[in-house]
C-alpha atoms as a PDB file:
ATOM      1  CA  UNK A   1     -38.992   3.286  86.145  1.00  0.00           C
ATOM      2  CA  UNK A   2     -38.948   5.694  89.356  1.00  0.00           C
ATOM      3  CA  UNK A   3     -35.385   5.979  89.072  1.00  0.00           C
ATOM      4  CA  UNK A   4     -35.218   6.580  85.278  1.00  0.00           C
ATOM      5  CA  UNK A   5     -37.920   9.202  85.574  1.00  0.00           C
ATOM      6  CA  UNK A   6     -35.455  11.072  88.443  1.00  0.00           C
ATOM      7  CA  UNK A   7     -33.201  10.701  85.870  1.00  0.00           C
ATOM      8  CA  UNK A   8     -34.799  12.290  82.886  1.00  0.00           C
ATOM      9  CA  UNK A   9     -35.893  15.606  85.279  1.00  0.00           C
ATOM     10  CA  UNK A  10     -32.272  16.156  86.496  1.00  0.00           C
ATOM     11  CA  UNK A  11     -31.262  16.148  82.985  1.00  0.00           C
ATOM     12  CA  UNK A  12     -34.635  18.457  81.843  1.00  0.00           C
ATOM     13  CA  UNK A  13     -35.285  20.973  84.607  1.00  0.00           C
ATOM     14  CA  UNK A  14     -33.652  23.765  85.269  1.00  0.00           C
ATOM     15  CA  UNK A  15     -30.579  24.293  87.982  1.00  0.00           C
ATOM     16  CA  UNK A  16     -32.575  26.415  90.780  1.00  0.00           C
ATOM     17  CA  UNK A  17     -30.418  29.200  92.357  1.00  0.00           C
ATOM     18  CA  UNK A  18     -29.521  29.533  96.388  1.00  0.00           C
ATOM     19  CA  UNK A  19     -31.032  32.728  96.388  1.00  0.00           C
ATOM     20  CA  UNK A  20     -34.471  31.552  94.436  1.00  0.00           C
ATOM     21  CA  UNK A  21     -34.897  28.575  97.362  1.00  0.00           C
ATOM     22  CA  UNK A  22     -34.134  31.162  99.871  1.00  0.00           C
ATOM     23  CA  UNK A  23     -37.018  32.718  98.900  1.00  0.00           C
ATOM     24  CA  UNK A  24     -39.511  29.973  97.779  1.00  0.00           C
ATOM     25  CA  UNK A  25     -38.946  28.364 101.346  1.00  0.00           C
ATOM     26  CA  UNK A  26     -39.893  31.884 103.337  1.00  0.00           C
ATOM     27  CA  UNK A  27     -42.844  31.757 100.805  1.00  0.00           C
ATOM     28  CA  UNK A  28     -43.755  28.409 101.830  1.00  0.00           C
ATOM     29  CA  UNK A  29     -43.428  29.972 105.558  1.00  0.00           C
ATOM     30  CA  UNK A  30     -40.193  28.390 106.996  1.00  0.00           C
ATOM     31  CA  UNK A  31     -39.685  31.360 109.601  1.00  0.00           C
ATOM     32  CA  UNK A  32     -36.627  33.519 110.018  1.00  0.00           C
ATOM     33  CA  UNK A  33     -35.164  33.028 113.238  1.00  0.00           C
ATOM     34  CA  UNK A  34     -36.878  29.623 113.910  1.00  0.00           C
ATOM     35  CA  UNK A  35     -35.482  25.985 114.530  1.00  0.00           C
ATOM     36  CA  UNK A  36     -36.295  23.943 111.391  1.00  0.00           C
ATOM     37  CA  UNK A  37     -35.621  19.979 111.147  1.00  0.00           C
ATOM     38  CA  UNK A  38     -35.221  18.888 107.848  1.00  0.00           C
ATOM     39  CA  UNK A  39     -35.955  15.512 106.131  1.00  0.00           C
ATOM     40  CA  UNK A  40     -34.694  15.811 102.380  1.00  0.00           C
ATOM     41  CA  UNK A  41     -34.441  13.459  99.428  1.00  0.00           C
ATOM     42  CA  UNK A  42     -32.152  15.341  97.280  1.00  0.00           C
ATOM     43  CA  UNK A  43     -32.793  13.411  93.656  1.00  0.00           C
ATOM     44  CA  UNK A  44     -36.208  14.947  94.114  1.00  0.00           C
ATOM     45  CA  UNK A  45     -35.051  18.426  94.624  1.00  0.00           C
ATOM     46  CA  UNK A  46     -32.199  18.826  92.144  1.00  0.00           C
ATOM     47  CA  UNK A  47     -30.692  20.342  90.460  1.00  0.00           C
ATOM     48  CA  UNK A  48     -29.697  23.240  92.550  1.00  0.00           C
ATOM     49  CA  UNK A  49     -26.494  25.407  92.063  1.00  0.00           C
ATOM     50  CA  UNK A  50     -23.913  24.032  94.155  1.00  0.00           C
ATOM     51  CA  UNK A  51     -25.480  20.983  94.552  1.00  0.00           C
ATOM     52  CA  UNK A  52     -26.145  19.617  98.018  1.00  0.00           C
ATOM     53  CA  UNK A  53     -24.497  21.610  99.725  1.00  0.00           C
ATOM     54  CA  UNK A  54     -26.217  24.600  97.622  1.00  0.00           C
ATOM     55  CA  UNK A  55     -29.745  23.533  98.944  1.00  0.00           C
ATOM     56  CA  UNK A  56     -28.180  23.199 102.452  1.00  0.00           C
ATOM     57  CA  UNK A  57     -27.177  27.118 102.118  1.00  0.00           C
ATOM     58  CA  UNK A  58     -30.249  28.097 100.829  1.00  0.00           C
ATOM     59  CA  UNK A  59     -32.076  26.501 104.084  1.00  0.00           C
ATOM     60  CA  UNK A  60     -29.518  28.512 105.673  1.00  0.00           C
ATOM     61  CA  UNK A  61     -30.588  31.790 104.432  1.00  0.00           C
ATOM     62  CA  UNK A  62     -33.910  30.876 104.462  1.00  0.00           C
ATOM     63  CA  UNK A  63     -33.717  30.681 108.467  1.00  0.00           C
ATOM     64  CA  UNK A  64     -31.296  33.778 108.677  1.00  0.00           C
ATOM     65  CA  UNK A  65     -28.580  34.046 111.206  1.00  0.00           C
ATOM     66  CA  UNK A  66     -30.516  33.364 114.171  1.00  0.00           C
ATOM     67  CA  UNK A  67     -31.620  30.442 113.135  1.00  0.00           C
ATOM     68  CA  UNK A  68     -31.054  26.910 113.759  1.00  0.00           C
ATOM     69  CA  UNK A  69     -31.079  24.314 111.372  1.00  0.00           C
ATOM     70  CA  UNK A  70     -31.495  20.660 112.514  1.00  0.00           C
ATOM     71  CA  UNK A  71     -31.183  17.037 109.989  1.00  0.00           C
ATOM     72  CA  UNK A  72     -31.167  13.362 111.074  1.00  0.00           C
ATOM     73  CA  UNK A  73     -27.448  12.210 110.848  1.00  0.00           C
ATOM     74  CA  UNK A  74     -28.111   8.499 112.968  1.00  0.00           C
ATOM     75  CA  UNK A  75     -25.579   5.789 111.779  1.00  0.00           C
ATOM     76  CA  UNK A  76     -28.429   2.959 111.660  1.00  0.00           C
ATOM     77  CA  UNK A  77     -26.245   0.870 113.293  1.00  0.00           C
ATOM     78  CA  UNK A  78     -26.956   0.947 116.664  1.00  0.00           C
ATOM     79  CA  UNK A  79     -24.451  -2.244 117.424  1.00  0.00           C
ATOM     80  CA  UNK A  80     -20.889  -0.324 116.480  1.00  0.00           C
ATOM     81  CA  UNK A  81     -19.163   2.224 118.364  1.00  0.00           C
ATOM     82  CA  UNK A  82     -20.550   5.910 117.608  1.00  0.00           C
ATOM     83  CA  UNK A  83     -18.015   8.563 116.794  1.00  0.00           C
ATOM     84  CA  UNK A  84     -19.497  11.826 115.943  1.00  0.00           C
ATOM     85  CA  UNK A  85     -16.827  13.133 114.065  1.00  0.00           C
ATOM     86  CA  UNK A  86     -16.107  10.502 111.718  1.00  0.00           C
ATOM     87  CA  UNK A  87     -19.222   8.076 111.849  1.00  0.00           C
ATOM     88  CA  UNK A  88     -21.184   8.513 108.499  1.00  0.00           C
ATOM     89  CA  UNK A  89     -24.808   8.986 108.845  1.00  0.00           C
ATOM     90  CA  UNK A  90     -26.865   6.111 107.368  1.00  0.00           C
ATOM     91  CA  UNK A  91     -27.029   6.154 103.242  1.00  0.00           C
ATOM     92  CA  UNK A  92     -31.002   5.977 103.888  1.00  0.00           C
ATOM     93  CA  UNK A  93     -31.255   9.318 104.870  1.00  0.00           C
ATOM     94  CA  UNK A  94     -29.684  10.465 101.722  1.00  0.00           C
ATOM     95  CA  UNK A  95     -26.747  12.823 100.623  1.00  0.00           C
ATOM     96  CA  UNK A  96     -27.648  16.243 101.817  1.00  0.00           C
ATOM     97  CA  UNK A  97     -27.830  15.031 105.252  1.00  0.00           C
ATOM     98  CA  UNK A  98     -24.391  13.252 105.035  1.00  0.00           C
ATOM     99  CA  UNK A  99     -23.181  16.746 103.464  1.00  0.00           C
ATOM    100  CA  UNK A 100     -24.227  18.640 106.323  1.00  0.00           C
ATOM    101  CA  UNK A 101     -22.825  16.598 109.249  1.00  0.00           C
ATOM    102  CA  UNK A 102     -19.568  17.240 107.620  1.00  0.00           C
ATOM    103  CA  UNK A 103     -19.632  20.872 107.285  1.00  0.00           C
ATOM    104  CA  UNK A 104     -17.776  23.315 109.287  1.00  0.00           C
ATOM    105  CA  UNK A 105     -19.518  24.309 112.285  1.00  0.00           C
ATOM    106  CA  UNK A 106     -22.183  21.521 112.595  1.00  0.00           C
ATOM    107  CA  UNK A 107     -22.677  19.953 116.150  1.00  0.00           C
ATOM    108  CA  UNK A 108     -23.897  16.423 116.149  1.00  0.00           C
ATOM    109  CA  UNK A 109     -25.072  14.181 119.022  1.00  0.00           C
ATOM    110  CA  UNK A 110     -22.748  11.946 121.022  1.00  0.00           C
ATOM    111  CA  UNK A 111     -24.900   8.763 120.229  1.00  0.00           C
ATOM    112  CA  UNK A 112     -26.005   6.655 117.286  1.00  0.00           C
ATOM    113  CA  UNK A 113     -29.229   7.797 117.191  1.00  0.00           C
ATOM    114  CA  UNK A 114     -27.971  11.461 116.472  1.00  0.00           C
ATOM    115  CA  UNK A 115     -29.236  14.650 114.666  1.00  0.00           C
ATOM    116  CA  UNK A 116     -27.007  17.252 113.750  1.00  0.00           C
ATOM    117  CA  UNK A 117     -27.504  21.392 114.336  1.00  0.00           C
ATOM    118  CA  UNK A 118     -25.859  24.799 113.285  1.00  0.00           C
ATOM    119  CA  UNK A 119     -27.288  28.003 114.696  1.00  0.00           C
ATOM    120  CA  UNK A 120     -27.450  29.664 118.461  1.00  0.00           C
ATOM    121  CA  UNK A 121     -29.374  26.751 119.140  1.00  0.00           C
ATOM    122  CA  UNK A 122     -27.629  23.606 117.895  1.00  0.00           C
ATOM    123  CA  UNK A 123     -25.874  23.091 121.162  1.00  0.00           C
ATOM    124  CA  UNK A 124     -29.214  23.052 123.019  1.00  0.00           C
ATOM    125  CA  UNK A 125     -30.642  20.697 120.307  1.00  0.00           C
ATOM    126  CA  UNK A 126     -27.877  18.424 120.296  1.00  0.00           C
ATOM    127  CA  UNK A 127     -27.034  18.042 124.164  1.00  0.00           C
ATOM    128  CA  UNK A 128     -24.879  15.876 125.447  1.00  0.00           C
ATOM    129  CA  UNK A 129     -27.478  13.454 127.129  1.00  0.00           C
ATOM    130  CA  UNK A 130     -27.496   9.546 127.903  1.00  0.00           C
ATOM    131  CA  UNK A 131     -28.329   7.826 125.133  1.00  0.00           C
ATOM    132  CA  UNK A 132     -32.555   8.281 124.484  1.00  0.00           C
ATOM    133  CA  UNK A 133     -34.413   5.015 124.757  1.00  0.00           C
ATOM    134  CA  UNK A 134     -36.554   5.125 122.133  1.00  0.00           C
ATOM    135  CA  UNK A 135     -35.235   6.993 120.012  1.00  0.00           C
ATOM    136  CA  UNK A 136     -37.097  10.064 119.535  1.00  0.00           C
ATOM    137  CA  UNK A 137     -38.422  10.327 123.066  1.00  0.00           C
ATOM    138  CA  UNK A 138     -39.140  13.994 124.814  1.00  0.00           C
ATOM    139  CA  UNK A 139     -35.531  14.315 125.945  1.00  0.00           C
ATOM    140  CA  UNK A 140     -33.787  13.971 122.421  1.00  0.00           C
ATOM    141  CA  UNK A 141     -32.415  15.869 119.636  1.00  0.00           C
ATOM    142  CA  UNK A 142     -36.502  15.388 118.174  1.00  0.00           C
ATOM    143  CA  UNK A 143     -38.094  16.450 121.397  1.00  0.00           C
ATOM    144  CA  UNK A 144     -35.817  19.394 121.826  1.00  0.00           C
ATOM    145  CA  UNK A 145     -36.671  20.959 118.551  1.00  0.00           C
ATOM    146  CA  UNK A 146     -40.660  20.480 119.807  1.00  0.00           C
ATOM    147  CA  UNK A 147     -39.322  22.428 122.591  1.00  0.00           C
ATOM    148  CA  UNK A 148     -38.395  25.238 120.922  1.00  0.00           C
ATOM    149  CA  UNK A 149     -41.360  25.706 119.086  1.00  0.00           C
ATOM    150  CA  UNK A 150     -39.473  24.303 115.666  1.00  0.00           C
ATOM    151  CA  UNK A 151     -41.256  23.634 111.992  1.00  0.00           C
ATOM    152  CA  UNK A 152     -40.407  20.265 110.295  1.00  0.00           C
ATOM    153  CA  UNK A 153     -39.942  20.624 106.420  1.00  0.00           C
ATOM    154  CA  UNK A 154     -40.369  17.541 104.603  1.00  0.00           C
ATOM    155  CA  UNK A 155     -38.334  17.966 101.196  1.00  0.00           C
ATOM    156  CA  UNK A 156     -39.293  15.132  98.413  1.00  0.00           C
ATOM    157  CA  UNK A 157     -40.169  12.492 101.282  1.00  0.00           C
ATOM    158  CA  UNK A 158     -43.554  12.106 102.852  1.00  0.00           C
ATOM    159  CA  UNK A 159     -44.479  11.368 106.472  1.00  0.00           C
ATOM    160  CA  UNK A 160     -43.114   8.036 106.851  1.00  0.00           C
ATOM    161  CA  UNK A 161     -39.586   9.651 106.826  1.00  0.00           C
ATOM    162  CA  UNK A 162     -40.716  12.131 109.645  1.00  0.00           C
ATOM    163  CA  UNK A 163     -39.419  11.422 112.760  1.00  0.00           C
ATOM    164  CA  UNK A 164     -41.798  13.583 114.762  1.00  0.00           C
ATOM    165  CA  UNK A 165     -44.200  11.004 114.352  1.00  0.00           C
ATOM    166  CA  UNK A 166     -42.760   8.915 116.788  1.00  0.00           C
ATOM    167  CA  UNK A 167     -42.641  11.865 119.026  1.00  0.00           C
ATOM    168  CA  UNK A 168     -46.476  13.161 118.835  1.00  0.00           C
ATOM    169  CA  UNK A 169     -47.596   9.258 119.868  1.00  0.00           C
ATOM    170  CA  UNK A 170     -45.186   9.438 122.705  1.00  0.00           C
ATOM    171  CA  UNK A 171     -46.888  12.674 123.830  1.00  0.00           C
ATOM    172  CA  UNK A 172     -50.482  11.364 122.814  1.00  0.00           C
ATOM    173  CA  UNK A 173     -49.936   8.365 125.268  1.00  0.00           C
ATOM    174  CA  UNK A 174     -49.789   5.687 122.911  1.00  0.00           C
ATOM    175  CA  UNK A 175     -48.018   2.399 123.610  1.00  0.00           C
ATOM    176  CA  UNK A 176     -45.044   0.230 122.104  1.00  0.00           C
ATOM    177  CA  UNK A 177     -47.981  -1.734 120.961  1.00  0.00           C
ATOM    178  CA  UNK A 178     -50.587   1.106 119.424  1.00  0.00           C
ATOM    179  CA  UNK A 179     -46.823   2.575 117.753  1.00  0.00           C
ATOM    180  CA  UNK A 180     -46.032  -0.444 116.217  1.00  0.00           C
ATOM    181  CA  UNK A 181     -49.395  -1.072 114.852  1.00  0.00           C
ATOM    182  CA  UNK A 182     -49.489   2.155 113.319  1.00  0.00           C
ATOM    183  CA  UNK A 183     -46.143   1.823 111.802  1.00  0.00           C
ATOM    184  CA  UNK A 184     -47.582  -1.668 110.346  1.00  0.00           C
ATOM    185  CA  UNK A 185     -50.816  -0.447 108.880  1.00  0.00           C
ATOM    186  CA  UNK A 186     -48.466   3.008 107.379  1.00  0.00           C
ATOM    187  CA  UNK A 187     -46.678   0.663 106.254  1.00  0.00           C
ATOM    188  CA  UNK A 188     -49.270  -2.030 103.878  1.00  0.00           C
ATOM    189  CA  UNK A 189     -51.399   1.543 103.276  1.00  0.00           C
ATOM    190  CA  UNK A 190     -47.663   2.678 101.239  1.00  0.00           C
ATOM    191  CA  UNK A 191     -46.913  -0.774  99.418  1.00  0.00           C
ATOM    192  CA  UNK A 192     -50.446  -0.482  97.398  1.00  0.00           C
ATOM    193  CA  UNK A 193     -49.139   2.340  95.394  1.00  0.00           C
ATOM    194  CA  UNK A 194     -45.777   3.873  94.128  1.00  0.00           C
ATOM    195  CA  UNK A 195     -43.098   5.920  94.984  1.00  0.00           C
ATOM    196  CA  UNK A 196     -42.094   6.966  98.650  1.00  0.00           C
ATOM    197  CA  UNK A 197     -44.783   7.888 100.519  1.00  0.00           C
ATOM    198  CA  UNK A 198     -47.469   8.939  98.065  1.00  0.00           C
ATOM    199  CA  UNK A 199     -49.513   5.498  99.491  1.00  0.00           C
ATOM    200  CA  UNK A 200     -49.222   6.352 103.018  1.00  0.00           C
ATOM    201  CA  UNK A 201     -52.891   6.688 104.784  1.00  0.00           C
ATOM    202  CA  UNK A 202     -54.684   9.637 106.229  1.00  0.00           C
ATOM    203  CA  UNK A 203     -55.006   9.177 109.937  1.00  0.00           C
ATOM    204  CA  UNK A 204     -59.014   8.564 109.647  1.00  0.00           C
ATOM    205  CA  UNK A 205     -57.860   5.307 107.072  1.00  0.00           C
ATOM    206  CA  UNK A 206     -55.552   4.073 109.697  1.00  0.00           C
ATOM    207  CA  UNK A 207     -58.892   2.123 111.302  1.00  0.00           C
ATOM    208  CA  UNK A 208     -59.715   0.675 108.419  1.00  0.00           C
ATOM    209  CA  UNK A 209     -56.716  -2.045 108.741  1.00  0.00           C
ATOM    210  CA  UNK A 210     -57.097  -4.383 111.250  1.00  0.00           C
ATOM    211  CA  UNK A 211     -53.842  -5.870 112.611  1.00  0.00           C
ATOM    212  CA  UNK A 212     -54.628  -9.139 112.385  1.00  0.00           C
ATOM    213  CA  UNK A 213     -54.841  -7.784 108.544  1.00  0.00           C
ATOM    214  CA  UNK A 214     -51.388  -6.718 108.432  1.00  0.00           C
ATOM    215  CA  UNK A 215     -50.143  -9.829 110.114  1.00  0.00           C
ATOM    216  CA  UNK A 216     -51.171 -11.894 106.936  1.00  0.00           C
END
């Protein structure tokens, strides 16, 4: 049903220009100038003129020219060789961020669990550094754009697609075990109710699982 209704609205609605997502996004307050990491499911967006890589320039413009735009581009496969050039980024994250990878100018990291960057900044963002262990640790692509003060824009996908999350319980303190039983109680909290993300719990309801709950 989900994927018939996503069906029926790109058929219905209305192709949105570049320019008019330029300016929606400013409006919603992505700032000029700024680092902005992106997490996008594109069926929920569309259409847009141009398509994906339409919505990728108006994020562009949005940010200006001294901005920096960053998107997950991992390969999910963490147990094949890693070639940032050619490696695609995993389906799950979804077309626009397999568009952008490939576009001229784009920097990506040197390791499967890699974001890619274009902007002054996407160097920075992207360093060259060992391979980070966990993933989204202080001294990765994630914990660089923290670093630089950057917004995260969440476009047709909810929190459980945000990587950040992983960073903020890092920098809270929290243990592989607290991290994993938050990720398990997100996780029942979302598969009571349709759709993406729409099910996923407010922190306050995260208490109100147990994880011996979960377990069953």
């Amino acid at each position: 049903m989900r994927r018939e209704d996503d069906e029926r609205t790109a058929t219905t609605a209305r192709t949105w220009r570049t320019d008019e997502l330029a300016g929606q996004l400013r409006a919603l307050g992505v700032a000029p100038g700024g680092v902005l990491l992106v997490h996008c499911a594109f069926r929920r967006v569309r259409p847009v003129e141009n398509g994906p890589s339409g919505l990728i320039a108006a994020l562009r413009a949005a940010l200006g020219p001294h901005g920096t735009l960053v998107m997950p581009s991992w390969s999910g496969r963490d147990d094949e060789p890693f070639d940032a050039a050619t490696t695609p980024a995993t389906p799950d994250l979804g077309v626009v961020a397999e568009t952008f990878r490939r576009l001229p100018g784009v920097v990506r990291s040197s390791h499967c669990f890699a974001c890619a960057a274009a902007g002054p900044l996407a160097g920075r963002i992207v360093a060259a550094d060992p391979l980070p262990l966990p993933p989204h640790v202080a001294a990765s692509p994630v914990g660089r754009v923290h670093d630089h003060d950057g917004q995260i824009l969440l476009l047709g996908v909810g929190h459980d697609a945000d990587t950040t999350l992983h960073l903020a319980e890092l920098v809270a303190g929290a243990g592989v075990e607290q991290r994993l039983t938050t990720a398990a109680r997100a996780g029942a909290y979302a598969c009571l109710s349709e759709g993406d993300w729409e099910g996923l719990p407010r922190r306050e309801e995260l208490a109100d699982l147990e994880a011996a709950d979960v377990a069953r």
